[in-house]
Protein backbone atom coordinates (compact mmCIF):
# COMPACT_ATOMS: atom_id res chain seq x y z
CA UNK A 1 -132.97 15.25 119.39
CA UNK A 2 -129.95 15.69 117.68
CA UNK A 3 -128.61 12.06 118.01
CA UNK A 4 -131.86 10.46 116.40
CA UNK A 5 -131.10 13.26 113.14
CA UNK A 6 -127.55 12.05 113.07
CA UNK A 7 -128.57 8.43 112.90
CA UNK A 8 -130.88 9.47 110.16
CA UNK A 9 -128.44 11.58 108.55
CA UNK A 10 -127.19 8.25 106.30
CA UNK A 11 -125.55 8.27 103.23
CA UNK A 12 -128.45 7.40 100.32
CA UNK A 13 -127.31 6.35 97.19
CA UNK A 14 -131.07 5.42 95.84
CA UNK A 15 -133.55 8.18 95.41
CA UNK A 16 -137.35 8.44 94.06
CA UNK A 17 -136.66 10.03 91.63
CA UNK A 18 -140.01 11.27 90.90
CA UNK A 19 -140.47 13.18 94.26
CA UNK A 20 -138.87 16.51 93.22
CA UNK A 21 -136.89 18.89 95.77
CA UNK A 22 -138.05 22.41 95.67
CA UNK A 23 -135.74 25.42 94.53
CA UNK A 24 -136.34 27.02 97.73
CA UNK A 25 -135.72 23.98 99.71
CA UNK A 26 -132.60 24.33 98.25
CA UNK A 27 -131.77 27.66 99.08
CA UNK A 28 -133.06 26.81 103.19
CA UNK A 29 -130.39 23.93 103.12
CA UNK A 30 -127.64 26.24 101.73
CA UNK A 31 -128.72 28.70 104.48
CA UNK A 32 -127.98 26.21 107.21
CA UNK A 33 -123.96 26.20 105.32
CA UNK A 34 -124.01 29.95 105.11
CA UNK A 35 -124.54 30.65 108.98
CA UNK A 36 -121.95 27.54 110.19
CA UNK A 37 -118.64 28.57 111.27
CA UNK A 38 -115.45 29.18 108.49
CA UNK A 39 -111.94 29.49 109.31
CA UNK A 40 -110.92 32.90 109.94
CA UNK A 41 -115.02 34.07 109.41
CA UNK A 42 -113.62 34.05 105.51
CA UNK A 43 -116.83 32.58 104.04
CA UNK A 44 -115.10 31.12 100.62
CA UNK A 45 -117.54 28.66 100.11
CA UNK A 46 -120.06 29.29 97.16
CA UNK A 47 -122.99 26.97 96.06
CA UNK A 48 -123.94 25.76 92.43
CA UNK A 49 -127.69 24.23 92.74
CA UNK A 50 -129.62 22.08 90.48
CA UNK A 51 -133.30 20.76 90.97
CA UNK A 52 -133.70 20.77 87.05
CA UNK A 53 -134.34 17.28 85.57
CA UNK A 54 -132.28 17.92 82.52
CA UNK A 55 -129.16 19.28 83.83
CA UNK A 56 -129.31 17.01 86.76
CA UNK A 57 -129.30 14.29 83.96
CA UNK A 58 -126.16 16.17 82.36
CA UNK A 59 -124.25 16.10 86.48
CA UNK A 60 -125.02 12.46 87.06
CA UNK A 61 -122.23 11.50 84.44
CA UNK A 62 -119.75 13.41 86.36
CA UNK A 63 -120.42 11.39 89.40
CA UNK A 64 -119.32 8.38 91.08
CA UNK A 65 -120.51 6.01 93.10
CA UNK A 66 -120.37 3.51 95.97
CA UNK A 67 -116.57 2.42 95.81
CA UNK A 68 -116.86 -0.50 97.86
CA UNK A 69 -119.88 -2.05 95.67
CA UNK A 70 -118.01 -2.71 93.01
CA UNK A 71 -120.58 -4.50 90.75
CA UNK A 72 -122.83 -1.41 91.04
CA UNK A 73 -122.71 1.63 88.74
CA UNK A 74 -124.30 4.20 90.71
CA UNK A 75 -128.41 4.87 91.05
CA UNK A 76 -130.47 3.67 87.41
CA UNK A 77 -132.55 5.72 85.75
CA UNK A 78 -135.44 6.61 88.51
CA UNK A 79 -133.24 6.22 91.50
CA UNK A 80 -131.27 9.08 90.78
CA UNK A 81 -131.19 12.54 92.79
CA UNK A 82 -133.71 14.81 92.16
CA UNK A 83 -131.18 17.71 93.29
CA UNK A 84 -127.14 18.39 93.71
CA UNK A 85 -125.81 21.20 95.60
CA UNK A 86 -122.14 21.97 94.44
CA UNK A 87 -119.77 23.10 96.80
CA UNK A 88 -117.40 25.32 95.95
CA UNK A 89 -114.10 27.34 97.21
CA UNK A 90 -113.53 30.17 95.57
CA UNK A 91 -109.47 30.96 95.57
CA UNK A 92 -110.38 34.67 95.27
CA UNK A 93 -111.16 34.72 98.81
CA UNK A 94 -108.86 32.27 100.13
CA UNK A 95 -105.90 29.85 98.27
CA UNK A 96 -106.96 26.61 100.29
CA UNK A 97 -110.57 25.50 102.48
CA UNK A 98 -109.57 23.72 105.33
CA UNK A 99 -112.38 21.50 106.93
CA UNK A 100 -115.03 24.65 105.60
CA UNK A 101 -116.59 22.31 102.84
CA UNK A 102 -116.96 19.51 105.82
CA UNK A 103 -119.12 21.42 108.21
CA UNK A 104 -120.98 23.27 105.86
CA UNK A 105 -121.66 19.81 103.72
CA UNK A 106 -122.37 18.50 107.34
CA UNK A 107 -124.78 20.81 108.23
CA UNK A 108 -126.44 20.88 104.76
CA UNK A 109 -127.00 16.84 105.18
CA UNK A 110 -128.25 17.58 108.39
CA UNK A 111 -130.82 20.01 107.10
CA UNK A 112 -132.41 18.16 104.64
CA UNK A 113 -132.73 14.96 106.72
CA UNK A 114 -134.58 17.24 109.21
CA UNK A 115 -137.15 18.07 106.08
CA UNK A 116 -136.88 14.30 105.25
CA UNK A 117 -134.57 14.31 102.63
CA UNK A 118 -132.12 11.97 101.93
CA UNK A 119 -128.70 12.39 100.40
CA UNK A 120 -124.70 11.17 99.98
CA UNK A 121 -121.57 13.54 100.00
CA UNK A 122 -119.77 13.02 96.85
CA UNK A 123 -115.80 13.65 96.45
CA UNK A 124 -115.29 11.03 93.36
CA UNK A 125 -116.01 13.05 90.95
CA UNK A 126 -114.84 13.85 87.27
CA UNK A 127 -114.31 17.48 88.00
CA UNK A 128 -112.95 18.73 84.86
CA UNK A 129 -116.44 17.30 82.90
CA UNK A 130 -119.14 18.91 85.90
CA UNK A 131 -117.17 22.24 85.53
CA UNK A 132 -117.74 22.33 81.59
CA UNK A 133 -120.93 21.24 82.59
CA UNK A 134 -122.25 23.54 84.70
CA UNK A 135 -119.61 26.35 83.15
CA UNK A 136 -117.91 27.01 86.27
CA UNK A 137 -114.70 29.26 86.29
CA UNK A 138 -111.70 28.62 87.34
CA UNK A 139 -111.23 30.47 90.07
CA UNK A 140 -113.66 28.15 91.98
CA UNK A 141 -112.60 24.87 92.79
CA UNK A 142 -115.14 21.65 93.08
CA UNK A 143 -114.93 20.12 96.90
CA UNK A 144 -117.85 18.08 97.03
CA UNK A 145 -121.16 17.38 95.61
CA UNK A 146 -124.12 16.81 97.80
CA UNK A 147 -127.18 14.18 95.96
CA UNK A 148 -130.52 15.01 97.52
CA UNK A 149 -133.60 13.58 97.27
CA UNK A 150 -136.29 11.22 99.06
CA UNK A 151 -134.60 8.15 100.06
CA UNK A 152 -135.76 5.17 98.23
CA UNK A 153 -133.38 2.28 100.27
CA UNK A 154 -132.74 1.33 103.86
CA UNK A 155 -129.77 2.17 105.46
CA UNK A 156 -129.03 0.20 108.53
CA UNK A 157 -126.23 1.30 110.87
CA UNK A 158 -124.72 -1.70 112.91
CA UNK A 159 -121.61 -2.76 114.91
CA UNK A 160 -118.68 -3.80 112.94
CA UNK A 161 -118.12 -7.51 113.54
CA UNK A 162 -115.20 -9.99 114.76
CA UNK A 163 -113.42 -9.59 111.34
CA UNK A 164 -113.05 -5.47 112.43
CA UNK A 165 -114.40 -5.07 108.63
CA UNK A 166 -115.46 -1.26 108.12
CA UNK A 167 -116.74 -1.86 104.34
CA UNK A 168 -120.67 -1.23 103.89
CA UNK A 169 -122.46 -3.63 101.85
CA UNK A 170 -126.17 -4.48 100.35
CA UNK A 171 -127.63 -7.80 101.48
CA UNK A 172 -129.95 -9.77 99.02
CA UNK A 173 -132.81 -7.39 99.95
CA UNK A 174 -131.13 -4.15 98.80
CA UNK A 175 -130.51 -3.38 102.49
CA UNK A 176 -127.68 -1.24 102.54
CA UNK A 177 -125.36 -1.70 105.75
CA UNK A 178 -122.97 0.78 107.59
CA UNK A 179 -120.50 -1.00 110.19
CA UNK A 180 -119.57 1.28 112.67
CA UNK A 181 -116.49 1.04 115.21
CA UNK A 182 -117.53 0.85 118.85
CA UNK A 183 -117.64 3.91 120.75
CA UNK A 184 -114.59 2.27 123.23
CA UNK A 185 -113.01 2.11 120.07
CA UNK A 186 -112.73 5.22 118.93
CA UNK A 187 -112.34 7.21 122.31
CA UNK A 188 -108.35 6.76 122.63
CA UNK A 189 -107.90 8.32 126.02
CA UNK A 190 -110.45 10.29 128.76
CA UNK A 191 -109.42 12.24 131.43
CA UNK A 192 -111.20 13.60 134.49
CA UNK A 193 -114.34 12.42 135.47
C-alpha cells in the first residue's frame, strides 16, 4: 500500500555503510524520476550517480547535515551513504525547474524504500566544491542530492506535541523523531461531501 511506503519513506541520516547499493539499482531508481511528470513534458532533469567508495568519500565533504541537531556533524565514518544520486537541471533545456527536482527526488526516495533502501534529500550543500568534484559544467545546476543506503537508525514519526514544536530530534537511544502536524491541521478548508 502506498501509505505504509510513505511512512517508510523517512529521512535517514545513518547508513551501513558496508552494505553497498548496486550500479544498476541505481539506474532502476533514476528510472522511476525519468517516467514522473515535468512541467511542460521538458525533461531538464539529468542525474550524476555514485556507488564508488572513493568518490563517495570525496561528495560527503560537500554535504551537510541535520540542521536542527546542532551538536552533530553529519554520519561518521561507517554510517555514511553507500550511494548519492545528483540531481541536476540543465539550463540548456530550460532557464528555471519548477517543482521537477521535487517529484522526481520524491519518486526516487520512494523507489528505493520499496527495495529497502534508506535515504535523505539534501539541499545544504557546498555546491561550488561537489561540482569541481564531480567536474560538472556549468550549464547544469545542482538541486538536490539524494544519500542512499541501508538504514542503520530508527526513525519514528509521531504527533507534534502541546508546545506545536515541528523540530526532529534524537533521544538518548539514537532514536531519531519526526513531529508531524495533525491532519485537521493541515487541511485548511473541505468542501462537498
Amino acid at each position: 500500500m502506498l501509505k505504509d511506503l510513505i511512512r517508510k519513506n523517512r529521512s535517514y541520516r545513518r547508513f551501513d555503510q558496508t552494505v553497498p547499493v548496486a550500479l544498476d539499482t541505481l539506474r532502476e531508481i533514476v528510472d522511476l524520476a525519468r517516467l514522473s511528470a515535468s512541467g511542460s513534458n521538458l525533461q531538464p532533469l539529468k542525474y550524476v550517480l555514485s556507488c564508488d567508495p572513493d568518490l563517495n568519500a570525496r561528495v560527503f565533504p560537500h554535504t551537510r547535515w541535520a540542521g536542527y541537531l546542532k551538536d552533530w556533524k553529519g554520519p561518521a565514518e561507517g554510517e555514511r551513504p553507500a550511494a548519492y544520486v545528483v540531481i541536476l537541471g540543465d539550463r540548456e533545456i530550460r532557464p528555471e525547474f519548477g517543482c521537477d527536482h521535487g517529484i522526481a527526488a520524491q519518486s526516487m526516495m520512494l523507489g528505493a524504500a520499496e527495495q529497502g533502501l534508506g535515504g535523505c534529500m539534501l539541499g545544504a550543500l557546498d555546491r561550488q566544491g561537489l561540482r569541481e568534484t564531480l567536474e560538472i559544467p556549468e550549464r547544469y545546476e545542482i538541486l538536490l542530492v539524494l544519500a542512499l543506503g541501508k538504514p542503520a537508525e530508527e526513525v519514528v514519526l509521531e504527533d507534534v506535541g502541546p508546545d506545536g514544536d515541528v523540530k526532529y530530534y534524537r533521544d538518548e537511544d539514537g532514536v531519531h523523531h519526526v513531529p508531524k502536524r495533525p491532519l485537521d491541521e493541515v487541511v485548511l478548508k473541505t468542501f462537498g461531501s
